[in-house]
C-alpha atoms as a PDB file:
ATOM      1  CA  UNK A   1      13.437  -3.522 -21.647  1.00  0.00           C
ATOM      2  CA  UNK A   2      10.044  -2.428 -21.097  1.00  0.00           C
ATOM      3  CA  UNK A   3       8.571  -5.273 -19.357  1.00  0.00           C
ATOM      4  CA  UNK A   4      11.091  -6.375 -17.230  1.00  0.00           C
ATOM      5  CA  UNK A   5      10.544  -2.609 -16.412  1.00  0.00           C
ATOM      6  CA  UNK A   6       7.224  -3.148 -15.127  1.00  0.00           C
ATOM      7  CA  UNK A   7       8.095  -6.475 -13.870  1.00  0.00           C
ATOM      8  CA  UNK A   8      10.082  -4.621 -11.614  1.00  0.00           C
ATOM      9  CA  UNK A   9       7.747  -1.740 -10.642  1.00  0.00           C
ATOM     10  CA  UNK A  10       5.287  -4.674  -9.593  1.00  0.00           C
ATOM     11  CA  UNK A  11       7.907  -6.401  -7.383  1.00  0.00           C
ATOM     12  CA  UNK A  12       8.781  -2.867  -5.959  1.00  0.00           C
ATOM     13  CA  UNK A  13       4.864  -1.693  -5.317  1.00  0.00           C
ATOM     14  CA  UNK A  14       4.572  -5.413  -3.332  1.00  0.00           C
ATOM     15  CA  UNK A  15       7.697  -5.986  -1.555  1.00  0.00           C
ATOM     16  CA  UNK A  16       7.399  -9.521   0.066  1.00  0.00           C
ATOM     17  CA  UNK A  17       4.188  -9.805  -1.255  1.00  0.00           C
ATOM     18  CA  UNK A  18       3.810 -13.168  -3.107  1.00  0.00           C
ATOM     19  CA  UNK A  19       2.937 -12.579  -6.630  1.00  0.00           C
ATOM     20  CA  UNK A  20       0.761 -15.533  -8.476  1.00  0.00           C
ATOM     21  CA  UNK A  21       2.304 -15.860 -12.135  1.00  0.00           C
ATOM     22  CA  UNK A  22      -1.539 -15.016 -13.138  1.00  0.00           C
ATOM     23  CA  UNK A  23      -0.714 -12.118 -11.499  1.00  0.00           C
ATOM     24  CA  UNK A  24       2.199 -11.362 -13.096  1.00  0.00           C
ATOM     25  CA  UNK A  25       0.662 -11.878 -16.691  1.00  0.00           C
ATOM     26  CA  UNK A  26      -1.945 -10.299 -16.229  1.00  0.00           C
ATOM     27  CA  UNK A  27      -0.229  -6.539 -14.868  1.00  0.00           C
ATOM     28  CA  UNK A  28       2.440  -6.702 -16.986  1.00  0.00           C
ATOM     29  CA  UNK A  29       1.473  -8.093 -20.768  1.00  0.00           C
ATOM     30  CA  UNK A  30      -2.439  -7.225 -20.152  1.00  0.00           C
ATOM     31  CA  UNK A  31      -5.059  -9.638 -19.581  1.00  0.00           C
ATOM     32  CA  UNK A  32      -5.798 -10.618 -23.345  1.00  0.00           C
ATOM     33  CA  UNK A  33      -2.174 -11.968 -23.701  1.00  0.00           C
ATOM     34  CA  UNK A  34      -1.579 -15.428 -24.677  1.00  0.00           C
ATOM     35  CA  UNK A  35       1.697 -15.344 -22.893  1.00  0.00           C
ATOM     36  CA  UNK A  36       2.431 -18.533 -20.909  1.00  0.00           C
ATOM     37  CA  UNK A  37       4.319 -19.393 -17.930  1.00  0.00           C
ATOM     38  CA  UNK A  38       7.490 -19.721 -19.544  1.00  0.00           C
ATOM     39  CA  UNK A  39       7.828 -16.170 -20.854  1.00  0.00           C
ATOM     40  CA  UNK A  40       6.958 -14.932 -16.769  1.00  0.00           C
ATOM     41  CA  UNK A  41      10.016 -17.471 -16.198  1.00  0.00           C
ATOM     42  CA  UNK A  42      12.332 -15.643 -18.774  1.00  0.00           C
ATOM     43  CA  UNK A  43      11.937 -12.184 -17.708  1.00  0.00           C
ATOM     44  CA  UNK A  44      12.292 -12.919 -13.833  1.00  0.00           C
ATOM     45  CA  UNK A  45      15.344 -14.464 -14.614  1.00  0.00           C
ATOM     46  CA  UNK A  46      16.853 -11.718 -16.880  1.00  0.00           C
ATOM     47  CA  UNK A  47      15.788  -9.722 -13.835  1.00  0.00           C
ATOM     48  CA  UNK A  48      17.539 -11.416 -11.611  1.00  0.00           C
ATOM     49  CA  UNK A  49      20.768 -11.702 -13.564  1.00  0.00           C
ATOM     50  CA  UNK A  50      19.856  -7.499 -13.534  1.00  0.00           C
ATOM     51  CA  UNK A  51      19.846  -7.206  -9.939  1.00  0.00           C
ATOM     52  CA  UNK A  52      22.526  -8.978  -9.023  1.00  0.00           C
ATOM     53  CA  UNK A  53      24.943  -7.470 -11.655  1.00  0.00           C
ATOM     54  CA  UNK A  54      24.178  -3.932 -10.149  1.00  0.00           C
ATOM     55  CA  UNK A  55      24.758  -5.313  -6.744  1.00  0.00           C
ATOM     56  CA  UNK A  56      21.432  -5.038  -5.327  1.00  0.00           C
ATOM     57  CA  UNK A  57      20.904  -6.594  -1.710  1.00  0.00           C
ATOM     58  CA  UNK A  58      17.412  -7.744  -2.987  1.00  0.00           C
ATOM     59  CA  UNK A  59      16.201 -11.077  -4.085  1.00  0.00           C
ATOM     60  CA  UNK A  60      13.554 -12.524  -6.531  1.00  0.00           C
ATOM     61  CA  UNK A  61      12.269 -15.692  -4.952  1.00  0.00           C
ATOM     62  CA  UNK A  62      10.446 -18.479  -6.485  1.00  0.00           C
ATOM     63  CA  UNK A  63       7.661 -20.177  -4.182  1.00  0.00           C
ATOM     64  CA  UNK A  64       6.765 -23.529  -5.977  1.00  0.00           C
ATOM     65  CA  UNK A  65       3.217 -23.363  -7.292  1.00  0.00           C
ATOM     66  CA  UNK A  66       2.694 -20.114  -5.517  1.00  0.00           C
ATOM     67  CA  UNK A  67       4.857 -17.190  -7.418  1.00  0.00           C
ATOM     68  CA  UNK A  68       7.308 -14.885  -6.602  1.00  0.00           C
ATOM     69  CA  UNK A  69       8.310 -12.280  -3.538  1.00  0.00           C
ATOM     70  CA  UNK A  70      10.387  -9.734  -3.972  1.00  0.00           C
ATOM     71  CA  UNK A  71      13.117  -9.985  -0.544  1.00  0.00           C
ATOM     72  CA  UNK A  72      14.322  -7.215   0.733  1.00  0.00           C
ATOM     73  CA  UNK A  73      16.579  -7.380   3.767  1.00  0.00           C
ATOM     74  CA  UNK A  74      15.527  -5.363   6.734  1.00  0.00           C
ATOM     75  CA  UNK A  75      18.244  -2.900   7.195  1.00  0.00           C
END
């Protein structure tokens, strides 16, 4: 899917970086989308249902009222 695609390529540009939801709308759907919170909510969780069924060591976390972070364990 296309925007989980460059859902992903935001996480990966800001690892550990906290990402705003704002944020998140605004890089990946364009900043004249009506898209709410809930469709930010949808894709990181098909995105995390992605990672983990690949077997990736990384994590998408949710930071009430903050965002998200990509984690990435330091190897």
């Amino acid at each position: 899917n296309f925007k989980e695609t460059e859902l992903l390529r935001l996480f990966l540009a800001r690892p550990n970086v906290i990402l705003p939801k704002e944020e998140i709308i605004t890089k990946v759907w364009g900043y004249d989308s009506d898209v709410g919170d809930n469709n930010v909510e949808a894709y990181i969780s098909f995105l995390r249902k992605k990672l983990h069924f690949v077997g990736s060591n990384c994590e998408i976390v949710s930071l009430k009222k903050l965002g998200y972070k990509l984690e990435a364990p330091n190897d």
